[in-house]
C-alpha atoms as a PDB file:
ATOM      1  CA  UNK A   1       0.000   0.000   0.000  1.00  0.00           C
ATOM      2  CA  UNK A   2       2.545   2.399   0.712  1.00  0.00           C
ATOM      3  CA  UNK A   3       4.546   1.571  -2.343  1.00  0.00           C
ATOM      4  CA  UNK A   4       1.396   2.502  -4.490  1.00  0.00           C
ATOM      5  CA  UNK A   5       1.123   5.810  -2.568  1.00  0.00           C
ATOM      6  CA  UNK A   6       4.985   6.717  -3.439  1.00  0.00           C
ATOM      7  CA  UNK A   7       3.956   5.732  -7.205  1.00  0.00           C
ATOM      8  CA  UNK A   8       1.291   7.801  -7.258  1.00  0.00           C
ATOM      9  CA  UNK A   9       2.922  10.766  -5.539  1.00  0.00           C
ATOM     10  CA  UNK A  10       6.264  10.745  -8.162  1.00  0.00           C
ATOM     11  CA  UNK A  11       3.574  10.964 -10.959  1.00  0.00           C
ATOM     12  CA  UNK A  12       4.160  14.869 -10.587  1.00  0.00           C
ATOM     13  CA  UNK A  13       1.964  15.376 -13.645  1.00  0.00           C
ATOM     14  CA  UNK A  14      -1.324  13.384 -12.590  1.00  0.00           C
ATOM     15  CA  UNK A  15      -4.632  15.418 -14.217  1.00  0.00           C
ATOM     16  CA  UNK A  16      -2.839  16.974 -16.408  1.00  0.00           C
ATOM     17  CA  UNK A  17      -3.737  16.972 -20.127  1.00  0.00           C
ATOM     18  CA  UNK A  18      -0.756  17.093 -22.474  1.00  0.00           C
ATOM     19  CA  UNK A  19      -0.924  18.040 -26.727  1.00  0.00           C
ATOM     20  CA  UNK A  20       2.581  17.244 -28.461  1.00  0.00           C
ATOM     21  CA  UNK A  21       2.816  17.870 -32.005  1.00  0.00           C
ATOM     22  CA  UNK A  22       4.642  14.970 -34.336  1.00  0.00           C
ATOM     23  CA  UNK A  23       3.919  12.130 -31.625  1.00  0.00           C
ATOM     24  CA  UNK A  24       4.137   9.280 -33.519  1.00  0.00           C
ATOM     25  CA  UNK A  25       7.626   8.643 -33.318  1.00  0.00           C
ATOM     26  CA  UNK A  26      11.065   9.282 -33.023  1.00  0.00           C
ATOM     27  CA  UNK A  27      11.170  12.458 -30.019  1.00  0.00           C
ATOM     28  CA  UNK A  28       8.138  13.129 -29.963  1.00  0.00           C
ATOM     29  CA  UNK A  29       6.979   9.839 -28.714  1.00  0.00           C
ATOM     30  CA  UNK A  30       9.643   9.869 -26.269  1.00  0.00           C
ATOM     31  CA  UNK A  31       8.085  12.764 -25.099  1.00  0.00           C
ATOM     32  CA  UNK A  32       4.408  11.212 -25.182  1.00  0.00           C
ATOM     33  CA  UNK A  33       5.452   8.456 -22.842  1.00  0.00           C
ATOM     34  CA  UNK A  34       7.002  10.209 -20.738  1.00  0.00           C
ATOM     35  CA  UNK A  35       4.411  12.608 -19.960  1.00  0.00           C
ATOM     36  CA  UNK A  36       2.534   9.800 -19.724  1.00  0.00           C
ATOM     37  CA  UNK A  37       4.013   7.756 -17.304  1.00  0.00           C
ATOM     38  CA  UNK A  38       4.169  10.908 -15.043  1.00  0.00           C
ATOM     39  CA  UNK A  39       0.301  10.702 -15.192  1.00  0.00           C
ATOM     40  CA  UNK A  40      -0.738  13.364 -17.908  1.00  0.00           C
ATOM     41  CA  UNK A  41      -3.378  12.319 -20.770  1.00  0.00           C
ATOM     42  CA  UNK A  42      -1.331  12.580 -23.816  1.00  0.00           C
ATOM     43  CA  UNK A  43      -3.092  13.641 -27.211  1.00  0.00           C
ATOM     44  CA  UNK A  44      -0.418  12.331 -29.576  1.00  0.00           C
ATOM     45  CA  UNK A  45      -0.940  14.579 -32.462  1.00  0.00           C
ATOM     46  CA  UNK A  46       0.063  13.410 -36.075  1.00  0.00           C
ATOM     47  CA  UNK A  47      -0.375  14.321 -39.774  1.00  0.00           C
ATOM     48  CA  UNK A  48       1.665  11.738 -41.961  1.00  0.00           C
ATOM     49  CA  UNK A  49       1.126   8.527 -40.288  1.00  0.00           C
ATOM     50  CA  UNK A  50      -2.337   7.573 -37.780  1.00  0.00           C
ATOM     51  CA  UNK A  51      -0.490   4.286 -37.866  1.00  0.00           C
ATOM     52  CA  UNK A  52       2.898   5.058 -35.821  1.00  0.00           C
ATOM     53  CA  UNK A  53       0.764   7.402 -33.980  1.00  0.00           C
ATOM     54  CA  UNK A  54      -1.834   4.491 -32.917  1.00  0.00           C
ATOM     55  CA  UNK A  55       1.431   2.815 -31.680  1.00  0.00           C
ATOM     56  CA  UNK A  56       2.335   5.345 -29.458  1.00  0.00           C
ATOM     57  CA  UNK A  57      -1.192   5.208 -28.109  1.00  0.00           C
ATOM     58  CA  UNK A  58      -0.736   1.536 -27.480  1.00  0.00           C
ATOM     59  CA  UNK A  59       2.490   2.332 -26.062  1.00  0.00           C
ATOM     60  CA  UNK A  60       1.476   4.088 -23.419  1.00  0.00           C
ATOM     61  CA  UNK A  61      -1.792   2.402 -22.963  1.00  0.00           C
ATOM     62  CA  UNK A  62       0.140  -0.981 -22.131  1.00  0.00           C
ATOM     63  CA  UNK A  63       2.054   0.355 -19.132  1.00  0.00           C
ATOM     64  CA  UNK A  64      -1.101   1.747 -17.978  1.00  0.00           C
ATOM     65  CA  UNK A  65      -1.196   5.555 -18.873  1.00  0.00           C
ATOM     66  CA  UNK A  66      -3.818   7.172 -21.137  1.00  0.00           C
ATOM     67  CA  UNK A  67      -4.119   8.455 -24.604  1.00  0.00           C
ATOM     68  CA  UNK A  68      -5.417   9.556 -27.811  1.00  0.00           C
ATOM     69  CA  UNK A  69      -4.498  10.260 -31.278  1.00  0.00           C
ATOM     70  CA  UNK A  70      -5.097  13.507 -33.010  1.00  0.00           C
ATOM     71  CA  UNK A  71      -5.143  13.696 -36.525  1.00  0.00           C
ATOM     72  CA  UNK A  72      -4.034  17.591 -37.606  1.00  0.00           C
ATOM     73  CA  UNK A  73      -1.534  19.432 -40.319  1.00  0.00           C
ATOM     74  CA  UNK A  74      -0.380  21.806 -37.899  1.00  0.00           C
ATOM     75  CA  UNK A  75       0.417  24.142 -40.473  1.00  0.00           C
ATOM     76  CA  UNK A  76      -3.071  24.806 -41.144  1.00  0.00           C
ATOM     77  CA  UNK A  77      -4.470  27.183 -38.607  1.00  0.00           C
ATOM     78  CA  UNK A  78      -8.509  26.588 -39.037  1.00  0.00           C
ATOM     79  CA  UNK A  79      -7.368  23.301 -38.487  1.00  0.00           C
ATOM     80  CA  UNK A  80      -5.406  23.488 -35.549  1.00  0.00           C
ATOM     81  CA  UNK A  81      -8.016  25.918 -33.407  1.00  0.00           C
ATOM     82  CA  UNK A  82     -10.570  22.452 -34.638  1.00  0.00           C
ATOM     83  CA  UNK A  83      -8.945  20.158 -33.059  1.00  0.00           C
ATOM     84  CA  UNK A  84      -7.662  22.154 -29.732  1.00  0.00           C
ATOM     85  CA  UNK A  85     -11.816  23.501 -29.400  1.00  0.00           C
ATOM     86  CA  UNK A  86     -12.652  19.672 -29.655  1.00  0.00           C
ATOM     87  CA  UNK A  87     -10.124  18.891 -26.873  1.00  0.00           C
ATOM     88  CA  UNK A  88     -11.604  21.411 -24.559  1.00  0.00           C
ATOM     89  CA  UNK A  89     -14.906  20.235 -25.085  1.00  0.00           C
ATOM     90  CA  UNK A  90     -13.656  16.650 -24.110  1.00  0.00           C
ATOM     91  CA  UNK A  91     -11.106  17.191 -21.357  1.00  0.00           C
ATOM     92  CA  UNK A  92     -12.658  20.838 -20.113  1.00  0.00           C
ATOM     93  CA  UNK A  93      -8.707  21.713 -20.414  1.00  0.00           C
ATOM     94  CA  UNK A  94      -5.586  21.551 -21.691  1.00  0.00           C
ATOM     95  CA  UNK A  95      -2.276  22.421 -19.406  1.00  0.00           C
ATOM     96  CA  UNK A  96       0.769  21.302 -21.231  1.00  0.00           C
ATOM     97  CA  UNK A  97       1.470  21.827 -25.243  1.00  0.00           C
ATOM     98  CA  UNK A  98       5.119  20.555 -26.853  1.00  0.00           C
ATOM     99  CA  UNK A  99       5.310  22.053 -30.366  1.00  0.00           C
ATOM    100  CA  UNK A 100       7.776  19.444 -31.606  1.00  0.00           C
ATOM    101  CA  UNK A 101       6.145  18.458 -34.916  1.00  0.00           C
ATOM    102  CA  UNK A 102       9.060  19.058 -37.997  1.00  0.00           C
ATOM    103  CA  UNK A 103       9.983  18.345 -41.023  1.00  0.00           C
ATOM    104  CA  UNK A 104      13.453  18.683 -43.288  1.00  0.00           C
ATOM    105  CA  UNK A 105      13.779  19.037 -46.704  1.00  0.00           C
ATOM    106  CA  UNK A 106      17.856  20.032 -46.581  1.00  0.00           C
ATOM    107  CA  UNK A 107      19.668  21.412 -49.853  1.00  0.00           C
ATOM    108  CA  UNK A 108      22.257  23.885 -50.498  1.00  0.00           C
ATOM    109  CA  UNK A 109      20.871  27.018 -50.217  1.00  0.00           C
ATOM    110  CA  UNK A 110      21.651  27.759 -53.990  1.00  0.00           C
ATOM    111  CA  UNK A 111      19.764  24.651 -54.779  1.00  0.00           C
ATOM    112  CA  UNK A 112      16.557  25.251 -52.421  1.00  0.00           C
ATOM    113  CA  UNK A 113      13.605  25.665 -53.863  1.00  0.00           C
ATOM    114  CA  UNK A 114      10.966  27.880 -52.374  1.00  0.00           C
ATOM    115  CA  UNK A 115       8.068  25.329 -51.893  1.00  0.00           C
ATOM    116  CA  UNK A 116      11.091  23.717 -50.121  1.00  0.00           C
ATOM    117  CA  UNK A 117      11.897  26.168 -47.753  1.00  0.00           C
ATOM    118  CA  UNK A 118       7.931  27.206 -47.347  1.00  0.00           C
ATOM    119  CA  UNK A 119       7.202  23.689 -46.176  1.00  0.00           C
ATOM    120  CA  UNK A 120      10.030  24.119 -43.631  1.00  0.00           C
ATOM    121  CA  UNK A 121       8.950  26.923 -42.014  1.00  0.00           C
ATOM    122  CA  UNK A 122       5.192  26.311 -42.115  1.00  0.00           C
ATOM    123  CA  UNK A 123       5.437  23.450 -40.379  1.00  0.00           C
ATOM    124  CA  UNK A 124       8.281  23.983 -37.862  1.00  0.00           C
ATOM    125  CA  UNK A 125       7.592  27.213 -37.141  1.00  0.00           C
ATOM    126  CA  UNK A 126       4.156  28.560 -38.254  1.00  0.00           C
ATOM    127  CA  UNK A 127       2.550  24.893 -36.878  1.00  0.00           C
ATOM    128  CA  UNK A 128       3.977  26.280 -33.217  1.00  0.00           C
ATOM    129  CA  UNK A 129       2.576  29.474 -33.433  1.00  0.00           C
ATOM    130  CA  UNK A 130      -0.745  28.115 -34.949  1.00  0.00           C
ATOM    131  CA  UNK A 131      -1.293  26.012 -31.586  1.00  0.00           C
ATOM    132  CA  UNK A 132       0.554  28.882 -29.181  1.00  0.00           C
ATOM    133  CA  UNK A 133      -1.908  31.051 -30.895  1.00  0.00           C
ATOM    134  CA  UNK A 134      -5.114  28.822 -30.635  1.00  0.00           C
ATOM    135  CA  UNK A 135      -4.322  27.724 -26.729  1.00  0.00           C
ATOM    136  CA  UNK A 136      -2.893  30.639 -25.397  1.00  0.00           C
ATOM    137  CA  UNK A 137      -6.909  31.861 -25.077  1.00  0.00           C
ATOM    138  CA  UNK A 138      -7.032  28.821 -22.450  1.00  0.00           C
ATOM    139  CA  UNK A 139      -4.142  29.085 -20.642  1.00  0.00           C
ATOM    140  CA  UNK A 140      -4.759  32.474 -20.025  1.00  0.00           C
ATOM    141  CA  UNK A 141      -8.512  31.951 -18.393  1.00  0.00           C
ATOM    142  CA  UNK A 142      -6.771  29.163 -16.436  1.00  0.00           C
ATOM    143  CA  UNK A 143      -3.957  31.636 -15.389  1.00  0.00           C
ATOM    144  CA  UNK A 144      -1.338  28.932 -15.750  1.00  0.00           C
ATOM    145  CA  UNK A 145      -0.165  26.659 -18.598  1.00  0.00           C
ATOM    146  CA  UNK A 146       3.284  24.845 -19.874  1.00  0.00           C
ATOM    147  CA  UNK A 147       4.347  25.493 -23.592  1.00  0.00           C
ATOM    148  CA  UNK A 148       7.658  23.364 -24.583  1.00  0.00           C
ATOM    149  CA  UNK A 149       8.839  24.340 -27.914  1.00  0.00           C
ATOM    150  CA  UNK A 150      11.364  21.302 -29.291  1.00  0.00           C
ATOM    151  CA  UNK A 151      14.005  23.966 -31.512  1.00  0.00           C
ATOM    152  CA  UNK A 152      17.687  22.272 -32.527  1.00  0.00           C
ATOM    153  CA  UNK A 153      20.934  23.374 -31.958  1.00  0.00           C
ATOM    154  CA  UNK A 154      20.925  23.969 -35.570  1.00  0.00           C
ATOM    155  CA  UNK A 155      18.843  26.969 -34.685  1.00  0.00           C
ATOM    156  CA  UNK A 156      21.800  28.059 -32.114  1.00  0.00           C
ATOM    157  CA  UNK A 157      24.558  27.139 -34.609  1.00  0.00           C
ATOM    158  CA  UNK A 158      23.152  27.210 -38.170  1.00  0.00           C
ATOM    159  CA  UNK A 159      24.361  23.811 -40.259  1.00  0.00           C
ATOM    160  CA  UNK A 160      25.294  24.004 -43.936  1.00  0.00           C
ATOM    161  CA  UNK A 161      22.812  22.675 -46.378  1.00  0.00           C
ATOM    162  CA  UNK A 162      19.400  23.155 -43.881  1.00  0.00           C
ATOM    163  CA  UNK A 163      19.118  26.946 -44.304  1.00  0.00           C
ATOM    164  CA  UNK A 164      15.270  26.579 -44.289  1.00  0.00           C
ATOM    165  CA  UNK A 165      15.357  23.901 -41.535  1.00  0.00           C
ATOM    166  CA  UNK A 166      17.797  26.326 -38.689  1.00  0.00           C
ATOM    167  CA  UNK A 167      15.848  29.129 -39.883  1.00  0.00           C
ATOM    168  CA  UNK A 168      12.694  27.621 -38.582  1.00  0.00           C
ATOM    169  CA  UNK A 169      14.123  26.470 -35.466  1.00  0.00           C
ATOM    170  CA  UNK A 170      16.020  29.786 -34.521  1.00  0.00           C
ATOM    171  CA  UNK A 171      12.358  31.480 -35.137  1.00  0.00           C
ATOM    172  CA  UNK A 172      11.116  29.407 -32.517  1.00  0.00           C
ATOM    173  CA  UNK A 173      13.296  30.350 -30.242  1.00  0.00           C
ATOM    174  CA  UNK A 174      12.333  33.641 -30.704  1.00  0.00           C
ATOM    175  CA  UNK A 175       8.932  32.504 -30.421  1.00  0.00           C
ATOM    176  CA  UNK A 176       9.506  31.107 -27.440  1.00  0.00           C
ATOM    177  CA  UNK A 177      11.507  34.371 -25.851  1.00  0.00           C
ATOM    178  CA  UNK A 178       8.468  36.708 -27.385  1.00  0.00           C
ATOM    179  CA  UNK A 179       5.474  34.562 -25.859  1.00  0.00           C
ATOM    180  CA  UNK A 180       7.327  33.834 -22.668  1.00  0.00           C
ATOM    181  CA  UNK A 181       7.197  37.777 -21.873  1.00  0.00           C
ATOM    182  CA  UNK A 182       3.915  38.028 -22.918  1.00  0.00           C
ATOM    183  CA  UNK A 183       2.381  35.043 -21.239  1.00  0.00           C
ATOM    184  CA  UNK A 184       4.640  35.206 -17.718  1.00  0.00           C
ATOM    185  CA  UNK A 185       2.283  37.624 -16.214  1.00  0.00           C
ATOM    186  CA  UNK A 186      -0.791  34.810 -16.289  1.00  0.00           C
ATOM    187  CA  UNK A 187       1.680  32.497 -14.482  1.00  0.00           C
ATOM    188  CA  UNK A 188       2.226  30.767 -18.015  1.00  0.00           C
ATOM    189  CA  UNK A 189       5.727  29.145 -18.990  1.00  0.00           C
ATOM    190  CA  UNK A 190       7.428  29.390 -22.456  1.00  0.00           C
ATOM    191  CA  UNK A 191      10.385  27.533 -22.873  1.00  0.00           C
ATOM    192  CA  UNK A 192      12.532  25.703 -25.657  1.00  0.00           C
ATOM    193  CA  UNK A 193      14.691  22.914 -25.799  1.00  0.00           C
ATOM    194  CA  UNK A 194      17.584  22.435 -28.261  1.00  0.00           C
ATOM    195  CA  UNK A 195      18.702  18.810 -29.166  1.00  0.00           C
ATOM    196  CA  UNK A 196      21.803  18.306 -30.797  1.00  0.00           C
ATOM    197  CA  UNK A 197      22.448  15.233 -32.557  1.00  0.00           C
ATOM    198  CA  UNK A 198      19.843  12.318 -31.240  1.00  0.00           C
ATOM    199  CA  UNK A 199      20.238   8.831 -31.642  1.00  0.00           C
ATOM    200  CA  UNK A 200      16.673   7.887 -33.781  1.00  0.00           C
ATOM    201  CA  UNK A 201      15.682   6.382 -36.954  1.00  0.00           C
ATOM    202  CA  UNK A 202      16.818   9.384 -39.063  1.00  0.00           C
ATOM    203  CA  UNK A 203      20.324   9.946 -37.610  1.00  0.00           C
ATOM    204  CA  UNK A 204      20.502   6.120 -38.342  1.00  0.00           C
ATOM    205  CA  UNK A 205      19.680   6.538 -41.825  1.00  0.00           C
ATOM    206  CA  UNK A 206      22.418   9.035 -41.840  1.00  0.00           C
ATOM    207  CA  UNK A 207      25.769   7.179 -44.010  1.00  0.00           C
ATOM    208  CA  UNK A 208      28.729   6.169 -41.694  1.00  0.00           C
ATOM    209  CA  UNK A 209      31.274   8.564 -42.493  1.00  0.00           C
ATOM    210  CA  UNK A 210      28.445  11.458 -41.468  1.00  0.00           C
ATOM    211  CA  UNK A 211      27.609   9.454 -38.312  1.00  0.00           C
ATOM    212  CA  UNK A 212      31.611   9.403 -37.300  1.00  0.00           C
ATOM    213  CA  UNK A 213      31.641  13.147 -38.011  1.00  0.00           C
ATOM    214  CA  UNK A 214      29.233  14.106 -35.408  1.00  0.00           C
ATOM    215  CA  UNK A 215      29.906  12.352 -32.700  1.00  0.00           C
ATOM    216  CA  UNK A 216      33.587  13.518 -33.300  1.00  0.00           C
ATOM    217  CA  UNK A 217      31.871  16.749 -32.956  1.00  0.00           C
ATOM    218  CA  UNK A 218      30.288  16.042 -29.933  1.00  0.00           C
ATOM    219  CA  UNK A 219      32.679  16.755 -26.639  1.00  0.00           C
ATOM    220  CA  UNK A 220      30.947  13.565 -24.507  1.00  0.00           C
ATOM    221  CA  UNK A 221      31.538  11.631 -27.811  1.00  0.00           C
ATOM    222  CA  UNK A 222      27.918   9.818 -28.153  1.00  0.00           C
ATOM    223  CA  UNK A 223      25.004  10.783 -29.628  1.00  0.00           C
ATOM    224  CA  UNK A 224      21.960  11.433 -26.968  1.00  0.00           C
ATOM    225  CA  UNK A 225      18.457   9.350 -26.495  1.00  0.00           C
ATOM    226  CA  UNK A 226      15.126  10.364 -27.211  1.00  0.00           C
ATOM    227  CA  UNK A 227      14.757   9.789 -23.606  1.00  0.00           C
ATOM    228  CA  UNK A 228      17.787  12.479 -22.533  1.00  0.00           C
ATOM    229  CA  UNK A 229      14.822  15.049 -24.433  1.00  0.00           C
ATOM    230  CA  UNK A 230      11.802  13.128 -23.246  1.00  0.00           C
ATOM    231  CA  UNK A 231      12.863  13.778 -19.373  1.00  0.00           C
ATOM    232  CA  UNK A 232      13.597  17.336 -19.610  1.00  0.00           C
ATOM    233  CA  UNK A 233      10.801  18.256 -21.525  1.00  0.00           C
ATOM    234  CA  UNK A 234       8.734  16.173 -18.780  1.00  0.00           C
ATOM    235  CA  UNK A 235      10.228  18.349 -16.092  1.00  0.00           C
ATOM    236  CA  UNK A 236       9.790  21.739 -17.512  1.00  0.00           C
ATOM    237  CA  UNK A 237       5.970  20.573 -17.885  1.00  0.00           C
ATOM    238  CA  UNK A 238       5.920  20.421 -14.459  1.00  0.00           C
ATOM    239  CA  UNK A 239       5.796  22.656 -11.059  1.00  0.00           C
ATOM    240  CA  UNK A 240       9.340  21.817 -10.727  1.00  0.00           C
ATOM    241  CA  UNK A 241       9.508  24.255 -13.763  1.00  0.00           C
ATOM    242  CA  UNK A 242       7.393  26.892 -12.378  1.00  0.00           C
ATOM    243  CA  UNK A 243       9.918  29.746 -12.092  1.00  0.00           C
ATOM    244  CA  UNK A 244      11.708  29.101 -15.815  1.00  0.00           C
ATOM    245  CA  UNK A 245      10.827  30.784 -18.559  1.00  0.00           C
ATOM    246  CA  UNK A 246      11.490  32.220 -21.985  1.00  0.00           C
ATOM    247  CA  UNK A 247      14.569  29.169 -21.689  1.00  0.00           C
ATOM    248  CA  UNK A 248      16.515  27.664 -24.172  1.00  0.00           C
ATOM    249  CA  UNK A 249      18.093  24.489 -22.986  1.00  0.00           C
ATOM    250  CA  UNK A 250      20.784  22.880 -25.354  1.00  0.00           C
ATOM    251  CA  UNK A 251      20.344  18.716 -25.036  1.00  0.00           C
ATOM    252  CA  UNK A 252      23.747  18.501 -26.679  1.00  0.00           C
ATOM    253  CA  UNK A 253      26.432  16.498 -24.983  1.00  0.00           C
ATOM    254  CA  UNK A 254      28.441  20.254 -25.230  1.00  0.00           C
ATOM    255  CA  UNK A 255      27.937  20.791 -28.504  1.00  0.00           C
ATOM    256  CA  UNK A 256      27.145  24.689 -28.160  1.00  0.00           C
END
């Protein structure tokens, strides 16, 4: 009995009700589970693929947390207040949103095309401010709410050949600086976090020799986890987090 009772009491995020953005896989389901095991509902939002995102759902459904999937382009902003005004409706609330849908479509910047870049930054940046936007009405009649914006250090650094893709995560940044001044005064938190080079399915696809290259580049020489992301981003949707704001915190091994 009292181990149940210290369970429930580390679940710092019980009745909580979490949206994150690009669910389905790779960090953001990292993300999903771990907001779920600390006892939010999760709304795993997805565009591309219902199927990884009914996976996630099953995921977290199998170690006994609870979840949906959300089916949304989050680039489209009729679209996006939709499905947030149906979440009210069902949950009365919504207390934590992690903007970490994204998409790449690198080039040389000489090479780029413009529906290229377009589709970079409407997603990646325009699909954050699109839910920001569309919540931020709720959070501020609650007078509190979490907003976790997943940038890259490419937006820190810049990286050769993803001139759309750093541009749209250094404008979330400043998203996340603009809204977090805005918002602090309603007790709401804006913050972003910054992984560098992750170990998932498309740093896997990446060839050998480019694989070498960044972890020589890293100064703890490994790549991180999903879960090194998934854990901070689960604390700064908690109190814990209550006094940070308008943050950007580099997951990175030292890399910036």
């Amino acid at each position: 009995m009292n181990e149940n009772k210290d369970l429930q009491a580390e679940r710092y995020l019980a009745g909580k009700v979490a949206l994150v953005t690009g669910g389905g896989r790779g960090i953001g389901r990292a993300i999903a589970c771990e907001l779920a095991r600390q006892g939010a509902v999760v709304i795993v939002n997805y565009n591309g693929s219902r199927e990884r995102a009914l996976e996630t759902v099953a995921e977290i459904e199998g170690f006994g947390g609870q979840a949906e999937a959300a089916g949304c382009d989050v680039s489209d902003f009729g679209a996006c207040g939709s499905m947030i005004e149906e979440l009210i409706k069902k949950y009365a609330h919504v207390d934590i949103l992690v903007n970490n849908a994204g998409v790449t479509k690198d080039n040389l910047l000489m090479r780029m095309s413009e529906e290229d870049y377009d589709k970079v930054l409407d997603t990646n940046l325009k699909g954050a401010f699109n839910t920001m936007r569309h919540l931020s009405r709720y959070f501020l009649k609650q007078r509190g709410g979490k907003v976790i914006n997943i940038s890259s250090v490419s937006g820190v650094l810049g990286n050769a050949g993803q001139a759309n893709y750093s541009a749209s995560k250094a404008g979330l940044i400043g998203l996340t600086k603009s809204a977090a001044r805005e918002l602090a005064g309603r007790g709401i938190c804006v913050n972003a976090v910054a992984p560098g080079f992750i170990d998932t399915e498309m740093t896997q696809a990446l060839p050998e020799k480019t694989r070498e290259a960044a972890v020589a580049s890293i100064p703890m020489g490994r790549m991180g986890s999903v879960e090194d992301v998934a854990r901070l981003t689960a604390f700064l949707a908690g109190s814990g987090a209550d006094y940070i704001t308008g943050q950007v915190i580099c997951v990175d091994g030292g890399m910036t």
